[in-house]
Structure formats: structure tokens, C-alpha cells
PDB file of N, CA and C in Angstrom:
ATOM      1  N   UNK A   1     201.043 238.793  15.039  1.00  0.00           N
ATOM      2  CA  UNK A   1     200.649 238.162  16.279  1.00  0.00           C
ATOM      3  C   UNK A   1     200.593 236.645  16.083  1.00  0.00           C
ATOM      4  N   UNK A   2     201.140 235.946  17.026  1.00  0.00           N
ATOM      5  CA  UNK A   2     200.891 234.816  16.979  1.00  0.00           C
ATOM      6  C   UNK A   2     199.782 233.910  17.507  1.00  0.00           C
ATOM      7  N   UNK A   3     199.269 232.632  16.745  1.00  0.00           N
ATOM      8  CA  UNK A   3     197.666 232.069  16.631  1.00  0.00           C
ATOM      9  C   UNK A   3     198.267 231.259  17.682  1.00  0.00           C
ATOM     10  N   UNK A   4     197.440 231.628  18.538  1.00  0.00           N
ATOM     11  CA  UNK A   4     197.046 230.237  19.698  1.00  0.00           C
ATOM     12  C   UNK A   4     195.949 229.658  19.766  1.00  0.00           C
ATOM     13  N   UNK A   5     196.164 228.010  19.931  1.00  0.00           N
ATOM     14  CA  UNK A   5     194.668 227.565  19.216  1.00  0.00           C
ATOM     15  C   UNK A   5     194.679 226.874  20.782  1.00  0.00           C
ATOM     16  N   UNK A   6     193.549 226.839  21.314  1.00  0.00           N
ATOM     17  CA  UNK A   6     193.601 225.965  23.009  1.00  0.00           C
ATOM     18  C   UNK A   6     192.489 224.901  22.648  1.00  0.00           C
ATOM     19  N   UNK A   7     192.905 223.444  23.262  1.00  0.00           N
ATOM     20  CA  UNK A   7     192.199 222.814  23.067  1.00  0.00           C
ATOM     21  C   UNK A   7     191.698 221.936  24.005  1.00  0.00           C
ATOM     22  N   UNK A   8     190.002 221.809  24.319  1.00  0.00           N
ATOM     23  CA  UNK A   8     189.681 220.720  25.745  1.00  0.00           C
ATOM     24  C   UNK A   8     189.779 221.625  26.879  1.00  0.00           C
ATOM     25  N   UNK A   9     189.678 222.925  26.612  1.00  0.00           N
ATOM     26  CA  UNK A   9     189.655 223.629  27.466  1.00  0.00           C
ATOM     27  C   UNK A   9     188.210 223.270  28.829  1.00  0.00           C
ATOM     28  N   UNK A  10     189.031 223.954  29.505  1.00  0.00           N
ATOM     29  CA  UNK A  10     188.492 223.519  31.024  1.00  0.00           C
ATOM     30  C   UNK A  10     188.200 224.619  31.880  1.00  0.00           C
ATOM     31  N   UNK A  11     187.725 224.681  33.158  1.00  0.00           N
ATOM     32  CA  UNK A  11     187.324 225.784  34.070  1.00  0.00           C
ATOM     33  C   UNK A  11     189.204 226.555  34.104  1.00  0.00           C
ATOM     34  N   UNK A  12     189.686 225.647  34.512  1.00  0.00           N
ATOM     35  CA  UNK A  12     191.183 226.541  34.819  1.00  0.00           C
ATOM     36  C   UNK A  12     191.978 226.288  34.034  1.00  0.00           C
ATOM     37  N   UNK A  13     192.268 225.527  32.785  1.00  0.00           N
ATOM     38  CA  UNK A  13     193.076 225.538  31.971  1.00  0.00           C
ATOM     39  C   UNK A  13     192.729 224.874  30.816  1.00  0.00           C
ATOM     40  N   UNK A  14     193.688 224.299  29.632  1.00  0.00           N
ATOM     41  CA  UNK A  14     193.409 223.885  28.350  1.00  0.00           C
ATOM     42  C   UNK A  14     193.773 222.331  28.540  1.00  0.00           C
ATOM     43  N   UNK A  15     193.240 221.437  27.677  1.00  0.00           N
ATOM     44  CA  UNK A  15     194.171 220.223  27.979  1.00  0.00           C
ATOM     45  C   UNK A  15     195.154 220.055  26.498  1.00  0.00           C
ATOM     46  N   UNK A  16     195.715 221.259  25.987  1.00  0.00           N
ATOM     47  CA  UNK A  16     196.487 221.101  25.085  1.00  0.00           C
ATOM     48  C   UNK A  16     196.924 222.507  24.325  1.00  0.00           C
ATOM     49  N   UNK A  17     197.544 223.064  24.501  1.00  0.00           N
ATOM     50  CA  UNK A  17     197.586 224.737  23.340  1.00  0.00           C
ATOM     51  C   UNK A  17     198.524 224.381  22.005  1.00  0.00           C
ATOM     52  N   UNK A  18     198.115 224.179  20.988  1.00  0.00           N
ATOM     53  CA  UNK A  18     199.124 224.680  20.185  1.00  0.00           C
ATOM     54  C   UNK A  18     199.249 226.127  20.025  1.00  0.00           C
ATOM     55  N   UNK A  19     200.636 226.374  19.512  1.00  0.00           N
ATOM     56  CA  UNK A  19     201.229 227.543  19.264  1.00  0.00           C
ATOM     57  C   UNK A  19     203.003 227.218  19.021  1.00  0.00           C
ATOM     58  N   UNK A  20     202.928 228.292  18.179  1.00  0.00           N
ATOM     59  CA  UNK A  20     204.815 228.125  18.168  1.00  0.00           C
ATOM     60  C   UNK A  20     205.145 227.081  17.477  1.00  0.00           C
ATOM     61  N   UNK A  21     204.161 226.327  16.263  1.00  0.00           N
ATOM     62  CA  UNK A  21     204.917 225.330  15.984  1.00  0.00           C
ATOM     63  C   UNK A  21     205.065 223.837  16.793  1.00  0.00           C
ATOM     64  N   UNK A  22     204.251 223.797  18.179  1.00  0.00           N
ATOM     65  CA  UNK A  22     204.361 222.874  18.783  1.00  0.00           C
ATOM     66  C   UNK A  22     202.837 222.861  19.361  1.00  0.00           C
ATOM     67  N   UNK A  23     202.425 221.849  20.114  1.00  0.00           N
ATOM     68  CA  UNK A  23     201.452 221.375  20.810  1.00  0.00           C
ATOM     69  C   UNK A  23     201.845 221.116  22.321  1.00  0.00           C
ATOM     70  N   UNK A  24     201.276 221.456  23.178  1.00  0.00           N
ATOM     71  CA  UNK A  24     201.781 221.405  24.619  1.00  0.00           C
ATOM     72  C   UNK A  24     200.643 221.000  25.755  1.00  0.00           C
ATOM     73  N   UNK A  25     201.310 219.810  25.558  1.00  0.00           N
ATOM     74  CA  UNK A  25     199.980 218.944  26.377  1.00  0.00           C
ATOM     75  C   UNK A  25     199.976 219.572  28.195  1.00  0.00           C
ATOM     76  N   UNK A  26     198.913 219.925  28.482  1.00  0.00           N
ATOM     77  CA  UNK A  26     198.723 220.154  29.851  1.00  0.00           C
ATOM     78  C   UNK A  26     198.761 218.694  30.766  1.00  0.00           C
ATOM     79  N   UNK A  27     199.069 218.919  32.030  1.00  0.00           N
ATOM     80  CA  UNK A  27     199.010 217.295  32.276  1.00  0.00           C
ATOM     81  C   UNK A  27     197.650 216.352  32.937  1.00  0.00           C
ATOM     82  N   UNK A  28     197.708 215.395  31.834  1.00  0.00           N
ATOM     83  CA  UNK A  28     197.045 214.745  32.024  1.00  0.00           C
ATOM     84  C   UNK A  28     196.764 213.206  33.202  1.00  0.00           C
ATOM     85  N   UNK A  29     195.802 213.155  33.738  1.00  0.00           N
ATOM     86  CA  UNK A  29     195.265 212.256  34.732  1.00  0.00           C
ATOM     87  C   UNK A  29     193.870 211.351  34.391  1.00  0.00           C
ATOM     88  N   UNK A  30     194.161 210.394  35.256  1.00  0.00           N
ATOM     89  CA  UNK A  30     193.383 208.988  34.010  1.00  0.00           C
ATOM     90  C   UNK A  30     191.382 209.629  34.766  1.00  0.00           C
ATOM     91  N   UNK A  31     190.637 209.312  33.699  1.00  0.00           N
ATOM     92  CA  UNK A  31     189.410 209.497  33.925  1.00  0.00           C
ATOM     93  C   UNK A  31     188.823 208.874  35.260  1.00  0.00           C
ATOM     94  N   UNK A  32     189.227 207.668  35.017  1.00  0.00           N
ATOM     95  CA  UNK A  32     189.523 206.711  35.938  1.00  0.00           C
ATOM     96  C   UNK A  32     190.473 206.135  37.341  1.00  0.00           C
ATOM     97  N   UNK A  33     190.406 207.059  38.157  1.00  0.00           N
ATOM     98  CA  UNK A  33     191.311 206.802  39.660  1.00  0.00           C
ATOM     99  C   UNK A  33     191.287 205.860  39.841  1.00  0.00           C
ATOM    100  N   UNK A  34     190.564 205.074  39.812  1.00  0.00           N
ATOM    101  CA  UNK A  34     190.319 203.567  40.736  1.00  0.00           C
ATOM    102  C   UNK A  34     191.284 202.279  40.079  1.00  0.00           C
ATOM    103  N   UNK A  35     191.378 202.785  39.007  1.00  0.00           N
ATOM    104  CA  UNK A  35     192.568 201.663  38.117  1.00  0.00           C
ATOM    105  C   UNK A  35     193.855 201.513  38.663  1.00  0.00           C
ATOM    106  N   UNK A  36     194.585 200.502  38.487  1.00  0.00           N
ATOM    107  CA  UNK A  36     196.063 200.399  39.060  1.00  0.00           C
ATOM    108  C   UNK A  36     196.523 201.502  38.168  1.00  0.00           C
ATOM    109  N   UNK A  37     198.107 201.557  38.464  1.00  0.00           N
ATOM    110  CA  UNK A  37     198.706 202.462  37.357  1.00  0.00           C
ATOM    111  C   UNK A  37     198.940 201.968  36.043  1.00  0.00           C
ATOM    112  N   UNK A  38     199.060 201.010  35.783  1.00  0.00           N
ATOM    113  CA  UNK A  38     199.176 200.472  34.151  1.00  0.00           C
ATOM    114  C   UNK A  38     197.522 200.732  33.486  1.00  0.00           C
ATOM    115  N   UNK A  39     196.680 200.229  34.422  1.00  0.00           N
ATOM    116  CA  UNK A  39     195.409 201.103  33.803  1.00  0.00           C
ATOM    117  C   UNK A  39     195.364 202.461  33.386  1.00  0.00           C
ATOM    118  N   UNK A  40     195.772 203.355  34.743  1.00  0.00           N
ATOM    119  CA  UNK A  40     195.788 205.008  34.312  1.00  0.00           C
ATOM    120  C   UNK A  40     196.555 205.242  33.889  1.00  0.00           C
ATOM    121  N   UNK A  41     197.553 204.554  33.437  1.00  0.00           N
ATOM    122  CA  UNK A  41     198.530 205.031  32.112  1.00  0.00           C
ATOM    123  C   UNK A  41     198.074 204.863  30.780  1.00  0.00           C
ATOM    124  N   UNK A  42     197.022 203.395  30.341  1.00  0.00           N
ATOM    125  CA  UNK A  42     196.631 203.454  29.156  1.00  0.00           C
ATOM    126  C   UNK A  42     196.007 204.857  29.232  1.00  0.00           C
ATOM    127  N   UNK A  43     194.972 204.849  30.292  1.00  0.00           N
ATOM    128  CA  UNK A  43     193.852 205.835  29.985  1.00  0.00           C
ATOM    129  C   UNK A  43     194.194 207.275  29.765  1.00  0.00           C
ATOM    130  N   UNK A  44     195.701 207.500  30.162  1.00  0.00           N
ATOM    131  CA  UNK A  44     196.250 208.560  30.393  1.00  0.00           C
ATOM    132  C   UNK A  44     197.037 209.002  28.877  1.00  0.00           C
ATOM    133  N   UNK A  45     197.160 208.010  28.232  1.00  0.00           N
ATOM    134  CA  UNK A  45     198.135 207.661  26.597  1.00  0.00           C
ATOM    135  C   UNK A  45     196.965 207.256  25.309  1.00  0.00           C
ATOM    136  N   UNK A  46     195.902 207.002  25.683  1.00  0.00           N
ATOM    137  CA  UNK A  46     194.154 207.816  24.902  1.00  0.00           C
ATOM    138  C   UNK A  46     194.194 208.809  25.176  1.00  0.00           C
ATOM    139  N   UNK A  47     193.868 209.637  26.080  1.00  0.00           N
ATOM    140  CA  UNK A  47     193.667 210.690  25.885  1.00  0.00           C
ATOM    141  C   UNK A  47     194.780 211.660  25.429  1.00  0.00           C
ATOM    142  N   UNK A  48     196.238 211.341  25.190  1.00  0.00           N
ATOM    143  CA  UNK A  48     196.655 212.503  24.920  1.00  0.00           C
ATOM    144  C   UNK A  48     196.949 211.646  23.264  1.00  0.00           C
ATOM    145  N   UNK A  49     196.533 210.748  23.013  1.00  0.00           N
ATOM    146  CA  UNK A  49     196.418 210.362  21.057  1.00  0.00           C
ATOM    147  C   UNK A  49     195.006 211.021  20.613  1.00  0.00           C
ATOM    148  N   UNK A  50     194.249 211.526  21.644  1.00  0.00           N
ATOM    149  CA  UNK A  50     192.669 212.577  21.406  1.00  0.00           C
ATOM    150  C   UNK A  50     193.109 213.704  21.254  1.00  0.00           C
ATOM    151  N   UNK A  51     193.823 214.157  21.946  1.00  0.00           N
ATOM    152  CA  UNK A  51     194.183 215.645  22.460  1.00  0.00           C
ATOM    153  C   UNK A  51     195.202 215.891  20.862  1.00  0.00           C
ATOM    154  N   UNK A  52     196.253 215.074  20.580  1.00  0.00           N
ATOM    155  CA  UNK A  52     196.910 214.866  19.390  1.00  0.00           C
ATOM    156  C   UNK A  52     196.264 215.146  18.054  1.00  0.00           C
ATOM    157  N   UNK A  53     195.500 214.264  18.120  1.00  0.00           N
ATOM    158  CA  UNK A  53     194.226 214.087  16.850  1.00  0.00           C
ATOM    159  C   UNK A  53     193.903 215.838  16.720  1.00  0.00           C
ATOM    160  N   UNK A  54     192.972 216.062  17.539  1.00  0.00           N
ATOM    161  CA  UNK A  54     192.434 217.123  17.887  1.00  0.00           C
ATOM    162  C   UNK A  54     193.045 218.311  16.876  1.00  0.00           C
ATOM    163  N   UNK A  55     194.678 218.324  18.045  1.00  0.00           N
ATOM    164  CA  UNK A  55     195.638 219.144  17.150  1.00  0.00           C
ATOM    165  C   UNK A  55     195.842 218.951  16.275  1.00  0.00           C
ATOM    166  N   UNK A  56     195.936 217.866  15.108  1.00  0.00           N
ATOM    167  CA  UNK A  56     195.940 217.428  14.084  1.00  0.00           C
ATOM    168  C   UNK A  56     197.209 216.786  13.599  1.00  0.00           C
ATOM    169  N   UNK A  57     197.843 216.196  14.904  1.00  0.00           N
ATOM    170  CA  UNK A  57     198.820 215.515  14.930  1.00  0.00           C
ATOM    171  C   UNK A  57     199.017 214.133  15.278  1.00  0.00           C
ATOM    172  N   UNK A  58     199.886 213.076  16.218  1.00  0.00           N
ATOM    173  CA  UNK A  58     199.848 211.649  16.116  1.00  0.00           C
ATOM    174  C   UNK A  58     201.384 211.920  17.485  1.00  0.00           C
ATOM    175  N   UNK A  59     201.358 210.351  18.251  1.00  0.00           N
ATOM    176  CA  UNK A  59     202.008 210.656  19.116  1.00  0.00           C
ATOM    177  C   UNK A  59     203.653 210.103  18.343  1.00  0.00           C
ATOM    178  N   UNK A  60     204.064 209.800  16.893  1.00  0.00           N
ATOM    179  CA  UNK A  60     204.987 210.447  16.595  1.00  0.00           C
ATOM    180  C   UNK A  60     205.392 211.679  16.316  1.00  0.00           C
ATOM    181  N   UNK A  61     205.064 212.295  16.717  1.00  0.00           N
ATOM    182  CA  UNK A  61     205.452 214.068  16.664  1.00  0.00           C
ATOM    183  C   UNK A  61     205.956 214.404  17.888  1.00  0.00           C
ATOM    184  N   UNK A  62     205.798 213.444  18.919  1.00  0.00           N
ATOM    185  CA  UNK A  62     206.079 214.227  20.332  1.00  0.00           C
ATOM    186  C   UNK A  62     207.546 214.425  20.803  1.00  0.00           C
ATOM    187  N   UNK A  63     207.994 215.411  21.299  1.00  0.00           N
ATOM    188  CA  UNK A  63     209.384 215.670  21.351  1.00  0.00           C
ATOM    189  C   UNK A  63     209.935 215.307  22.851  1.00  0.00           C
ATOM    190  N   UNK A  64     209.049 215.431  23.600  1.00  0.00           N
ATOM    191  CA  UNK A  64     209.002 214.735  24.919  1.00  0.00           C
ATOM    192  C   UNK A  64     208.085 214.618  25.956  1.00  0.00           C
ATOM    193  N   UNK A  65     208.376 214.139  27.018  1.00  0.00           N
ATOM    194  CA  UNK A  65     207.164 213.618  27.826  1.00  0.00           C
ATOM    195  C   UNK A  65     208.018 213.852  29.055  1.00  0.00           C
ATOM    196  N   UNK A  66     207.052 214.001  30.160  1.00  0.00           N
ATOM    197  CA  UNK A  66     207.479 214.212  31.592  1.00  0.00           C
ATOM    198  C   UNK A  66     205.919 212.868  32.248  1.00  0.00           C
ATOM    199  N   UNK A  67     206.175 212.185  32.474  1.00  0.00           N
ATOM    200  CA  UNK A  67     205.940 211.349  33.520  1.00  0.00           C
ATOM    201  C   UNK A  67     206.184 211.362  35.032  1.00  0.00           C
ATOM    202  N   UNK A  68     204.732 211.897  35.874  1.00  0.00           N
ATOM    203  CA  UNK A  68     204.940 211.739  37.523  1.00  0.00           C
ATOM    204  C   UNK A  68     204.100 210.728  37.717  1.00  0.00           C
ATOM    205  N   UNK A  69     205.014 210.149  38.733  1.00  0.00           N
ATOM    206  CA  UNK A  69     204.203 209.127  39.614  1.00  0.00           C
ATOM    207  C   UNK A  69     204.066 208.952  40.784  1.00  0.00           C
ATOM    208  N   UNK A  70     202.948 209.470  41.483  1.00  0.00           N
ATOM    209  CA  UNK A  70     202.645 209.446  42.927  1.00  0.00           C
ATOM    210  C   UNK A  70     204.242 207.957  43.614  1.00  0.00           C
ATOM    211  N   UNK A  71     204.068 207.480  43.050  1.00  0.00           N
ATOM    212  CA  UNK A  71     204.932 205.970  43.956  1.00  0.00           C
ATOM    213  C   UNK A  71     205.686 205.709  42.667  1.00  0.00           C
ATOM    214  N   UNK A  72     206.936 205.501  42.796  1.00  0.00           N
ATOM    215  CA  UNK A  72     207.863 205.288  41.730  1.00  0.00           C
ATOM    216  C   UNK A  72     208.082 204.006  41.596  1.00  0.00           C
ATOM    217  N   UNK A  73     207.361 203.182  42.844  1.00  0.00           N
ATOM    218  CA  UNK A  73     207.537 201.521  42.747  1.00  0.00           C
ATOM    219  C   UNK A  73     206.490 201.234  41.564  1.00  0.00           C
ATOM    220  N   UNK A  74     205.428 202.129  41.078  1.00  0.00           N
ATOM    221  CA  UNK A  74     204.659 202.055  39.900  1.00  0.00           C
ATOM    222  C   UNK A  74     205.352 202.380  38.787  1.00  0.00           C
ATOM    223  N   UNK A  75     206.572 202.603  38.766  1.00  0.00           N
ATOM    224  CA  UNK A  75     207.394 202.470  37.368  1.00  0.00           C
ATOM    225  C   UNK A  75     207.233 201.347  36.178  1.00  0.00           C
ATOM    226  N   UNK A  76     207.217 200.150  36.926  1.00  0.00           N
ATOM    227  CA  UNK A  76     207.621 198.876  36.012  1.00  0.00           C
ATOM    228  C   UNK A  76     205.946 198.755  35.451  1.00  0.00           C
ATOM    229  N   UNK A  77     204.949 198.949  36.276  1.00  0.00           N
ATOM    230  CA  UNK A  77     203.198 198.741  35.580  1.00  0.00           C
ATOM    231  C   UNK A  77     203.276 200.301  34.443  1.00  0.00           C
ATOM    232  N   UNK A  78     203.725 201.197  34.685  1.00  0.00           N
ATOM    233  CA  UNK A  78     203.330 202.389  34.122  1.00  0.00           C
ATOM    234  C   UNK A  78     204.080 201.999  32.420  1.00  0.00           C
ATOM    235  N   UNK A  79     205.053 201.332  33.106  1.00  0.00           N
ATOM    236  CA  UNK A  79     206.545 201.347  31.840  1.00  0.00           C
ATOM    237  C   UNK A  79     205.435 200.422  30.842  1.00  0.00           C
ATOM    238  N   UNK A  80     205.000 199.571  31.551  1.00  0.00           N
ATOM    239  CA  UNK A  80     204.314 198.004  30.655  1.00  0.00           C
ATOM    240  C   UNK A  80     202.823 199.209  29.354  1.00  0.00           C
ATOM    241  N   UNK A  81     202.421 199.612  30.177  1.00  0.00           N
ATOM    242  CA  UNK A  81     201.385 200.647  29.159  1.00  0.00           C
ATOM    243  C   UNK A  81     202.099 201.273  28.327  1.00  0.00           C
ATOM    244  N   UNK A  82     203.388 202.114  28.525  1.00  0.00           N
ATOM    245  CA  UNK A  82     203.960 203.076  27.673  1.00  0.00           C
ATOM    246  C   UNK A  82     204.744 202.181  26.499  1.00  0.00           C
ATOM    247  N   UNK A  83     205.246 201.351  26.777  1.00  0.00           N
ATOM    248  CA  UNK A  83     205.705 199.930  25.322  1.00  0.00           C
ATOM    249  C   UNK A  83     204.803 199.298  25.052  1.00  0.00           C
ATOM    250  N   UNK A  84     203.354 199.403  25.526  1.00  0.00           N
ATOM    251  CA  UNK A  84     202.318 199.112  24.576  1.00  0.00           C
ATOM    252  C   UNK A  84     202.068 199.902  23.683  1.00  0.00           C
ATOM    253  N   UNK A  85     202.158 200.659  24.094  1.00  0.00           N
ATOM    254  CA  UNK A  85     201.565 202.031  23.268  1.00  0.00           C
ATOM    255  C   UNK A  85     202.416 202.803  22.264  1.00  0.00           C
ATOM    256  N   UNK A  86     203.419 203.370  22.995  1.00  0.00           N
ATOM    257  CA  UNK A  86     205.091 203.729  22.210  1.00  0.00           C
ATOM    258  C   UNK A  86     205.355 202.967  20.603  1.00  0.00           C
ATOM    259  N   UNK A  87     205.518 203.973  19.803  1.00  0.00           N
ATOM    260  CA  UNK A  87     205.794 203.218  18.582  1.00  0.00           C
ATOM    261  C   UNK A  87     207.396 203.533  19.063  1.00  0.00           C
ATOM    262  N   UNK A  88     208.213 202.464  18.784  1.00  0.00           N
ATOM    263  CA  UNK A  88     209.582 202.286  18.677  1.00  0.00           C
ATOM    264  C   UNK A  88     210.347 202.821  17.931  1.00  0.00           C
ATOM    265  N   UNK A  89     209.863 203.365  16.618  1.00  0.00           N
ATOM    266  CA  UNK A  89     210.508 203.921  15.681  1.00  0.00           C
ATOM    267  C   UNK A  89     210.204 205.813  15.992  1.00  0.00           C
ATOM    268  N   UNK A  90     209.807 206.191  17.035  1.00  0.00           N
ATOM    269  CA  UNK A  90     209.154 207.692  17.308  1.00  0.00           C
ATOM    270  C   UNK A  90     209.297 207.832  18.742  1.00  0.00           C
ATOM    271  N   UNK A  91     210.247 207.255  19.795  1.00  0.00           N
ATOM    272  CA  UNK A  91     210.317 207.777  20.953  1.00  0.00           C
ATOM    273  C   UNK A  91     210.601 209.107  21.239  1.00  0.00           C
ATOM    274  N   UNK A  92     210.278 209.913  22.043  1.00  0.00           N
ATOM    275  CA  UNK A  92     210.489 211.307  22.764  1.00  0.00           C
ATOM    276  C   UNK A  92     211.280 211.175  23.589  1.00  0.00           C
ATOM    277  N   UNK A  93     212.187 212.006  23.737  1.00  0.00           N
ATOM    278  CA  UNK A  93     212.313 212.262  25.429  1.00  0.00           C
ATOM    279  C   UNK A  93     211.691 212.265  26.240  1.00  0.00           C
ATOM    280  N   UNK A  94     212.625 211.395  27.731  1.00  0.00           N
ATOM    281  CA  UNK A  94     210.921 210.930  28.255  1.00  0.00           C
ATOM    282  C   UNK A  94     211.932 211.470  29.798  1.00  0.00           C
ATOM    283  N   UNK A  95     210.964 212.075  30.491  1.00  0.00           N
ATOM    284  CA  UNK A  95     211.396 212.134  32.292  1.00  0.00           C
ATOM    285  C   UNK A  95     210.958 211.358  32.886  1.00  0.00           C
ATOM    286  N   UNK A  96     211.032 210.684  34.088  1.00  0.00           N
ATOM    287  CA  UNK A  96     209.931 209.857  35.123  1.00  0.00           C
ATOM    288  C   UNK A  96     210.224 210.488  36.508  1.00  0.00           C
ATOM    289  N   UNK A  97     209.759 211.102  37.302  1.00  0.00           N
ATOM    290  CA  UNK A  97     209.833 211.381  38.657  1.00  0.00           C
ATOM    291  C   UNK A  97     208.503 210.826  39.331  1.00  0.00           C
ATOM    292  N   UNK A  98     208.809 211.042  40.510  1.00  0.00           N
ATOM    293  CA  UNK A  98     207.979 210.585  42.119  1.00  0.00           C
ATOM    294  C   UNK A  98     207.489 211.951  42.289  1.00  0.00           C
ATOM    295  N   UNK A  99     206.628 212.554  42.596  1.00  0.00           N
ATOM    296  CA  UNK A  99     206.116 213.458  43.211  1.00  0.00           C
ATOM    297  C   UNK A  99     204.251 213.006  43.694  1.00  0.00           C
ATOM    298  N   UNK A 100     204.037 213.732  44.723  1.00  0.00           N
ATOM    299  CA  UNK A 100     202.470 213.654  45.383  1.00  0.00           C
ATOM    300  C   UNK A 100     201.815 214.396  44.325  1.00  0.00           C
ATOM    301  N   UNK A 101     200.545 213.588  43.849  1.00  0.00           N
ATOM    302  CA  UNK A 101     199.679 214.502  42.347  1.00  0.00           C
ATOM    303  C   UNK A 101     198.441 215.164  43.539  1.00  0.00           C
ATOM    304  N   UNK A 102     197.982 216.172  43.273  1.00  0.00           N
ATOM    305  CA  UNK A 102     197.129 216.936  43.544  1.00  0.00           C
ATOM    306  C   UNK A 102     195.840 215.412  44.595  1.00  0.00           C
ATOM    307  N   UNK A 103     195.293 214.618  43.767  1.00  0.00           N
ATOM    308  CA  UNK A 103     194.153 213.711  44.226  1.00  0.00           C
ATOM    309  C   UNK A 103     195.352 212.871  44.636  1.00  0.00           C
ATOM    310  N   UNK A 104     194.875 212.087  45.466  1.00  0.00           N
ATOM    311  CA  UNK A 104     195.339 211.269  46.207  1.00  0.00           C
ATOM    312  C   UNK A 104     194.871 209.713  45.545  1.00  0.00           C
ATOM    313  N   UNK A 105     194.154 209.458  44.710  1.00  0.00           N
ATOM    314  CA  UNK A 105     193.594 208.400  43.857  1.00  0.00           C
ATOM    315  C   UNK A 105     193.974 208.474  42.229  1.00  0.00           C
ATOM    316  N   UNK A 106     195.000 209.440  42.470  1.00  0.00           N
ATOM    317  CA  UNK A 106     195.647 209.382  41.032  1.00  0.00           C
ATOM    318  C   UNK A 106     197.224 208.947  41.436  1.00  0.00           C
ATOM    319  N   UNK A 107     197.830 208.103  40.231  1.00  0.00           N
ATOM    320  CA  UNK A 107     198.790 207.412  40.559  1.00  0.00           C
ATOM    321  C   UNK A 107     199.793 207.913  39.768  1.00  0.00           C
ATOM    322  N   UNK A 108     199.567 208.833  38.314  1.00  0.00           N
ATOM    323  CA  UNK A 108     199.687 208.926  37.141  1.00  0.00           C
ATOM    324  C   UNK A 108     199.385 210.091  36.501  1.00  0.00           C
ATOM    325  N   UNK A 109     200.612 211.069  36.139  1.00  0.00           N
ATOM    326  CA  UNK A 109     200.161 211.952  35.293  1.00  0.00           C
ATOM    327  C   UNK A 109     201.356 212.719  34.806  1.00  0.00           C
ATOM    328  N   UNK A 110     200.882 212.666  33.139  1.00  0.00           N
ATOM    329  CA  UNK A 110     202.012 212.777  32.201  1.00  0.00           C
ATOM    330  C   UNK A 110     201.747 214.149  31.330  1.00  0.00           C
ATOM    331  N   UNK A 111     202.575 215.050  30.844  1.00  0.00           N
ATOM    332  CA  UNK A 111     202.849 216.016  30.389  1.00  0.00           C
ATOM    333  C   UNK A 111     203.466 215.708  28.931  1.00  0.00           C
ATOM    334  N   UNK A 112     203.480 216.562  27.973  1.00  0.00           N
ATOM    335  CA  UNK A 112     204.367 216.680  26.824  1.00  0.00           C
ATOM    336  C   UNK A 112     204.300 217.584  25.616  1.00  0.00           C
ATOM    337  N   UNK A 113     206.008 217.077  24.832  1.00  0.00           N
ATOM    338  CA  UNK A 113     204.963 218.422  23.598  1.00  0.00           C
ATOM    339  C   UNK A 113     204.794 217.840  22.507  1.00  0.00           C
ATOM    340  N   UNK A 114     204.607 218.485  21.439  1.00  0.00           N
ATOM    341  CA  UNK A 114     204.603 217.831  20.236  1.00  0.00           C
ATOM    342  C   UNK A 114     204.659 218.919  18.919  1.00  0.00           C
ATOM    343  N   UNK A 115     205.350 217.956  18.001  1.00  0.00           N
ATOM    344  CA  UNK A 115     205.741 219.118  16.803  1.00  0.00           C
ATOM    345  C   UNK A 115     204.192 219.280  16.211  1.00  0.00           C
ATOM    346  N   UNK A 116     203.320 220.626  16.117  1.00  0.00           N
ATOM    347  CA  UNK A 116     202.637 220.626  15.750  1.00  0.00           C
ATOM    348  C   UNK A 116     202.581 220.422  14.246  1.00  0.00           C
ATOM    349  N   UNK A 117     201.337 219.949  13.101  1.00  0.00           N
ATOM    350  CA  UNK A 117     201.177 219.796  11.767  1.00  0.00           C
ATOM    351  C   UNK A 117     201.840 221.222  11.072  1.00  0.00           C
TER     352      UNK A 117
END
């Protein structure tokens, strides 16, 4: 049988499962609504280097990322957090789409996986 380890678990879901060799970030949304989007993108790229840790991994391991953004004109603020953060030598595959997020005060919310330890 295979070990599933869930982590940050929540009323309706996990904010991370490893299993399979990988880590599979549930998607994450900034603590903080009220921030522009380059804010809830840092806050959104902490918490999944927590969620990482946790698993006992680092966000070079990640194999890719899915990025939504309520408004896609928030591309260029979202982009400015993710090359802060992004080590250059460890990019993922990365998606970016437009879609409406569940709250209406979230601007920002990113998905991904990662090679687990």
C-alpha cells in the first residue's frame, strides 16, 4: 500500500499530500486579500516554501506550477514576486491563466508539484 502523508490539513482538504514520490500542493491563496497581487503572490510563494519545508523539501524540487489570476492585467505585479523569489537555476514549469477565484478579494492563486525527498 502506498504512504500518503497530508499536510496543513483543513476542514475540506490538505494544503499539500505527498505521495508517489511527489508533493502536490493544493492551491494556495494569500492570508492576506487586501494586498495588491505582487503582495499575494509573495504571501502566496511563503507559504508554499512552508508547505515544502514541511514535506521536507525546497522550491527547487518543484516540477511545475499552475498560476490563476482573477485579472491577467496582474501578470506583470505577480511576475515581479515570482523573480524575486524563483531561483534561476530550478525553474518549473509554469502555467498562468485568468480565471474568477472562489473570493472575490483574492487576486492570486497558485498550485504545484514537487519531487518529493
Amino acid at each position: 500500500m502506498t504512504r500518503i502523508r497530508r499536510l496543513a490539513e483543513e476542514a475540506r482538504l490538505s494544503g499539500a499530500v505527498v505521495a508517489g514520490g511527489m508533493v502536490w500542493l493544493a492551491g494556495q491563496v494569500a492570508d492576506d486579500a487586501t494586498l495588491d497581487a505582487e503582495g499575494q503572490t509573495a504571501d502566496i510563494l511563503a507559504q508554499i516554501d512552508a508547505l515544502l519545508a514541511q514535506a521536507g523539501t525546497d522550491k527547487c524540487a518543484l516540477v511545475s506550477i499552475t498560476v490563476v489570476l482573477a485579472d491577467i492585467r496582474d501578470a506583470p505585479a505577480m511576475n515581479r514576486a515570482w523573480d524575486a523569489w524563483m531561483d534561476p537555476a530550478h525553474k518549473p514549469a509554469r502555467m498562468t491563466i485568468e480565471a474568477p477565484l472562489v473570493d472575490p478579494a483574492w487576486k492570486v492563486e497558485i498550485t504545484g508539484v514537487a519531487l518529493a525527498p
